[in-house]
Protein backbone atom coordinates (compact mmCIF):
# COMPACT_ATOMS: atom_id res chain seq x y z
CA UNK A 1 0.00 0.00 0.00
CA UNK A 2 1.82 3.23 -0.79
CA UNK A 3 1.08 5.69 1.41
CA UNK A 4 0.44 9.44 0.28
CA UNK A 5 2.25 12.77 1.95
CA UNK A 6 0.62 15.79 0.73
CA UNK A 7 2.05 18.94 -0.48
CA UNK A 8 2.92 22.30 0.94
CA UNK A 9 0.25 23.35 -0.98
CA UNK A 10 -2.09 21.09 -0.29
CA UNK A 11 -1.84 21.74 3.02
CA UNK A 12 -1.49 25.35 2.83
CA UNK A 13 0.58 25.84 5.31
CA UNK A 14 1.08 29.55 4.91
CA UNK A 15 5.02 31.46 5.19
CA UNK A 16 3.57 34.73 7.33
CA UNK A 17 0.60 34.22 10.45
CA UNK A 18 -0.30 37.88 9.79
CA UNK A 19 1.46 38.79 13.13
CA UNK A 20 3.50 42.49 13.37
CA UNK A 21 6.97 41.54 13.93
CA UNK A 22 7.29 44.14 17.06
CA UNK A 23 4.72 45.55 18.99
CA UNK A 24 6.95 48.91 19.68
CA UNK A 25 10.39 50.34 18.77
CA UNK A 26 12.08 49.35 22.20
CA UNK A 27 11.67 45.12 21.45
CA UNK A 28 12.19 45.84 17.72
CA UNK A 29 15.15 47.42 18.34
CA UNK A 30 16.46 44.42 20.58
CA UNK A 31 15.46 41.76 17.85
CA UNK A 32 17.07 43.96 15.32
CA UNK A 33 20.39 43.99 17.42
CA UNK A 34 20.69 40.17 18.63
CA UNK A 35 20.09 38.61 15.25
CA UNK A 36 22.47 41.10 13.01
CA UNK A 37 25.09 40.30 15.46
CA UNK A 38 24.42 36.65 15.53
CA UNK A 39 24.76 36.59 11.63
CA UNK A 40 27.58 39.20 11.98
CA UNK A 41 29.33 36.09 14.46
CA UNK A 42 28.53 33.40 11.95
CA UNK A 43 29.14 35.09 8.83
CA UNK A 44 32.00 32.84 8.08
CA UNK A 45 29.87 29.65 8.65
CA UNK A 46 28.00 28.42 5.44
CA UNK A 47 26.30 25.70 7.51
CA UNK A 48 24.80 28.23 10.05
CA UNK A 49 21.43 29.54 9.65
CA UNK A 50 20.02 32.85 11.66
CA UNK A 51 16.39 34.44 10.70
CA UNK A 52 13.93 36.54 12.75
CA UNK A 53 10.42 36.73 12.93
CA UNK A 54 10.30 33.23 10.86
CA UNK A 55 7.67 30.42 11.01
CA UNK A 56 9.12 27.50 12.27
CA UNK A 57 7.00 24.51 10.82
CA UNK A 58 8.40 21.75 13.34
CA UNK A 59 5.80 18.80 11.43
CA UNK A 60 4.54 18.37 8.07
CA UNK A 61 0.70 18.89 9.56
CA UNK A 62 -1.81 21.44 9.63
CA UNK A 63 -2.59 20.01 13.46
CA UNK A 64 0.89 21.58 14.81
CA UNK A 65 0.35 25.01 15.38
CA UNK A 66 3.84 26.52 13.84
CA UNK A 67 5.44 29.01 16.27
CA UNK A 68 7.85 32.14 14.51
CA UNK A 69 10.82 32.85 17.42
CA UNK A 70 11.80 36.02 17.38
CA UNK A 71 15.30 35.09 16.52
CA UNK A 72 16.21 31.41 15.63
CA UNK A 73 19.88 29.90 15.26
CA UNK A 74 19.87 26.61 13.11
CA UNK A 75 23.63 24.98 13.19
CA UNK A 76 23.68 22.25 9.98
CA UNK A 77 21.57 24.30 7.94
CA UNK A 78 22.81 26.49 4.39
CA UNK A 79 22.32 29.92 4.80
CA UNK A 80 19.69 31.27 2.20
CA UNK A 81 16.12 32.58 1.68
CA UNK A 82 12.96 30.80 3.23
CA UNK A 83 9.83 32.06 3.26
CA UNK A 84 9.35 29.86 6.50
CA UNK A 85 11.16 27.10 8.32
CA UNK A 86 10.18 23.91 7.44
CA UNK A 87 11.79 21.51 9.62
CA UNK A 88 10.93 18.22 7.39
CA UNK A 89 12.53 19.97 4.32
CA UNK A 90 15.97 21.02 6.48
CA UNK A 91 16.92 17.12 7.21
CA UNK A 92 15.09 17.21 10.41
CA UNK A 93 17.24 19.72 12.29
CA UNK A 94 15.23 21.97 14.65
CA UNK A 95 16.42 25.37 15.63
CA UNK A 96 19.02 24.69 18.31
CA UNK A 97 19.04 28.44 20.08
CA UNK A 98 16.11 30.17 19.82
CA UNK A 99 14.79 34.36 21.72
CA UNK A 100 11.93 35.98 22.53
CA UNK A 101 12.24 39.69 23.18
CA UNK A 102 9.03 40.71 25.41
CA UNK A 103 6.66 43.42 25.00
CA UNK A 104 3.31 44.06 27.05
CA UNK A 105 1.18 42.09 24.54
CA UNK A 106 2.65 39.04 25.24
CA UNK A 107 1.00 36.77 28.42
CA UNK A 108 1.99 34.23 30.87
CA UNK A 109 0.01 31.32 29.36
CA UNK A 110 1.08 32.67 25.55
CA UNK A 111 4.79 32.26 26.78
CA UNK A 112 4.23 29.02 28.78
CA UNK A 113 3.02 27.26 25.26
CA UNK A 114 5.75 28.85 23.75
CA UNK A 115 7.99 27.24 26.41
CA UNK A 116 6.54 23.89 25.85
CA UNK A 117 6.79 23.90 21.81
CA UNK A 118 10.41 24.58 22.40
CA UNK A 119 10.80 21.83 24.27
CA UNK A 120 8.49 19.42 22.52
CA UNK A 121 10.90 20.64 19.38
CA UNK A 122 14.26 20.00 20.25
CA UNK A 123 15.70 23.88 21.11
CA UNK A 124 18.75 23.10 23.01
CA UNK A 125 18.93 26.97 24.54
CA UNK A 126 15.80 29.43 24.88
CA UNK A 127 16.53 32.86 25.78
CA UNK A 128 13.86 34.92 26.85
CA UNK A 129 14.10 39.31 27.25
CA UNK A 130 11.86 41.83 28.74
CA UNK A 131 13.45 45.43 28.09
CA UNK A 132 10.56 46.88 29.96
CA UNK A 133 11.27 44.91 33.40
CA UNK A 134 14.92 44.87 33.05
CA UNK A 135 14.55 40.74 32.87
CA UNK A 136 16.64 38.09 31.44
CA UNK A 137 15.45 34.41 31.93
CA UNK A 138 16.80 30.88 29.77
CA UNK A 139 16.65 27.82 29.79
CA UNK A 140 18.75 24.91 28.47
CA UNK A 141 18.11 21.61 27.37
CA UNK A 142 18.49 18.56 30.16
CA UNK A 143 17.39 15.45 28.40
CA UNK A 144 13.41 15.45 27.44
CA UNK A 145 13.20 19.13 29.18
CA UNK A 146 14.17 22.74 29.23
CA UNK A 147 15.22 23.66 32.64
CA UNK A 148 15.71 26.94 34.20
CA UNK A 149 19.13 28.68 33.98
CA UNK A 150 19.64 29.59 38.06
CA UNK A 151 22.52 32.00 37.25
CA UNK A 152 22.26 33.95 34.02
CA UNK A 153 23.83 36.79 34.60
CA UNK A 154 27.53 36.29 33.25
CA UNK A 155 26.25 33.21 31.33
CA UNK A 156 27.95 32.09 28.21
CA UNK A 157 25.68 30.05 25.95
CA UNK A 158 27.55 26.75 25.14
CA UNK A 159 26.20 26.33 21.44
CA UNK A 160 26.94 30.36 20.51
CA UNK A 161 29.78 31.00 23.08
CA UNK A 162 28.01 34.82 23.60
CA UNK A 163 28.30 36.19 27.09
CA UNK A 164 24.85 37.56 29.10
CA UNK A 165 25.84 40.40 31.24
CA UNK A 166 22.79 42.48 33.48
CA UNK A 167 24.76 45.89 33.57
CA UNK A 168 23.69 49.32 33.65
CA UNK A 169 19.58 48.53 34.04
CA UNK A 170 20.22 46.88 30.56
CA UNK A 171 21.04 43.65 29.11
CA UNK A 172 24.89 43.38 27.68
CA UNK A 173 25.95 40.58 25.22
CA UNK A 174 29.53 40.01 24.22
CA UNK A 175 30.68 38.33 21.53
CA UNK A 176 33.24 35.51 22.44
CA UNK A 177 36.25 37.56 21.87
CA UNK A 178 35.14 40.32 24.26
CA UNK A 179 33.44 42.64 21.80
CA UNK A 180 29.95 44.16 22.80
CA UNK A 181 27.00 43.92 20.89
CA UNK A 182 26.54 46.66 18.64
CA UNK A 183 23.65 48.10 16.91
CA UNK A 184 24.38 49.14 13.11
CA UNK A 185 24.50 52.85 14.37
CA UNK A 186 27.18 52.21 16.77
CA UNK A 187 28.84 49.62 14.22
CA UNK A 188 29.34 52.47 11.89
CA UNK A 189 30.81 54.69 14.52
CA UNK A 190 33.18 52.75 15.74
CA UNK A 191 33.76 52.24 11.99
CA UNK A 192 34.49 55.59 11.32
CA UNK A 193 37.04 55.92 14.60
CA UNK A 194 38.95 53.45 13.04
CA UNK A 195 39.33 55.06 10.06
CA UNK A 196 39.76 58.71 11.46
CA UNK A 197 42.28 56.85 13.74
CA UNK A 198 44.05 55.45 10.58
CA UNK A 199 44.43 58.28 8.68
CA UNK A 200 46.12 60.22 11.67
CA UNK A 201 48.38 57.25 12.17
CA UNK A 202 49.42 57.19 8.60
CA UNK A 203 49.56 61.21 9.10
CA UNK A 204 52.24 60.93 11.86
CA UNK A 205 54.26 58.56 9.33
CA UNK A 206 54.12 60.96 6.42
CA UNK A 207 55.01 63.54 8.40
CA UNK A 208 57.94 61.64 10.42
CA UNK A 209 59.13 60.41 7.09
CA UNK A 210 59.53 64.59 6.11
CA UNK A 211 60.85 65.50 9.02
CA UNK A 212 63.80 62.47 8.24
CA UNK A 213 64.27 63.55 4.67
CA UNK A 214 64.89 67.08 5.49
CA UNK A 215 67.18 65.81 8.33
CA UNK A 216 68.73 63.65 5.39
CA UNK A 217 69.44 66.40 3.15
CA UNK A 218 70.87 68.94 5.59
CA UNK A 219 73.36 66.72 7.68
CA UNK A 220 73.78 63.62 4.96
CA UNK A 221 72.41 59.88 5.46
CA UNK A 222 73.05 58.64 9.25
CA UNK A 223 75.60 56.28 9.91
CA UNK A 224 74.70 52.61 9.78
């Protein structure tokens, strides 16, 4: 007896579940700056996949609710274009780090289902940030369950090797060699330090390298 999978489309299992993305600037801005500088820390890693704001289809089956993380982190998946994630068309792999950035919309029981689908799923690490309280909470994967992180402040996630620091009344991440998170405003400006620092630098040559010349031509070439 052969037995029949449907399509995509005949399912219609749709890429978008006519959700905003961010309720307000302040957790926009957060999923805006945790996902560029995860893809800015995997750039070099073909096999690493980061998207925001994505379906995640975890089951080929219209009775699986599909859940979109606000940032996902797939290791052993191509980077590329999806319209959603569909877990039975990426060999299987479910989305090993996944974040939620909070904002007053969201609910205890709306987050407690998304705390079960995660673990249902296979997420290995589950980070989860209110701006508005000042709140980090994760969990990580112990077996069959998610369990509570007791000590996240100064935690460094074992799959990304990114820091968690609760300084200044708001959350710090650092890269694992030491460098902050950075919006793409603040990327630019340190950017353009570096440059500005550069030109003086090669500034102070030129100019050294006049000052010898002249030194050269009145009192002859020094003495080896």
């Amino acid at each position: 007896m052969t037995t029949f999978f449907p399509s995509d489309a005949d399912l219609h299992l749709p890429d978008s579940d006519g959700k905003p993305m961010a309720d307000n600037t302040e957790q926009f801005r957060w999923i805006v700056l945790i996902k560029e500088n995860l893809e800015i820390l995997f750039a070099d890693e073909p096999q690493v996949f980061v998207a925001g704001d994505l379906l995640w289809y975890p089951v080929k089956s219209r009775l699986i609710s599909p859940v979109a993380p606000d940032i996902m982190v797939v290791f052993g998946r191509p980077k590329g274009r999806r319209g959603s994630y569909k877990q039975y068309q990426e060999d299987n792999i479910p989305p090993q780090v996944v974040y939620e950035i909070l904002s007053p919309s969201n609910n205890v029981d709306e987050m407690e289902r998304k705390l079960e689908f995660y673990q249902t799923y296979g997420v290995e690490e589950y980070y989860q940030y209110d701006p508005d309280r000042y709140e980090l909470k994760g969990w990580q994967r112990q077996g069959e369950q998610l369990l509570p992180i007791a000590h996240i402040d100064g935690w460094t996630s074992p799959r990304l090797g990114i820091r968690f620091v609760m300084g200044n009344h708001e959350l710090e991440i650092y890269h694992p060699d030491g460098r902050q998170f950075l919006s793409s405003v603040e990327l630019e400006q340190r950017a353009e330090q570096e440059r500005q620092r550069a030109e003086q630098a090669e500034q102070q040559l030129q100019d050294m390298q006049v000052l010898l010349q002249q030194y050269r031509d009145r009192f002859g070439e020094l003495d080896n």
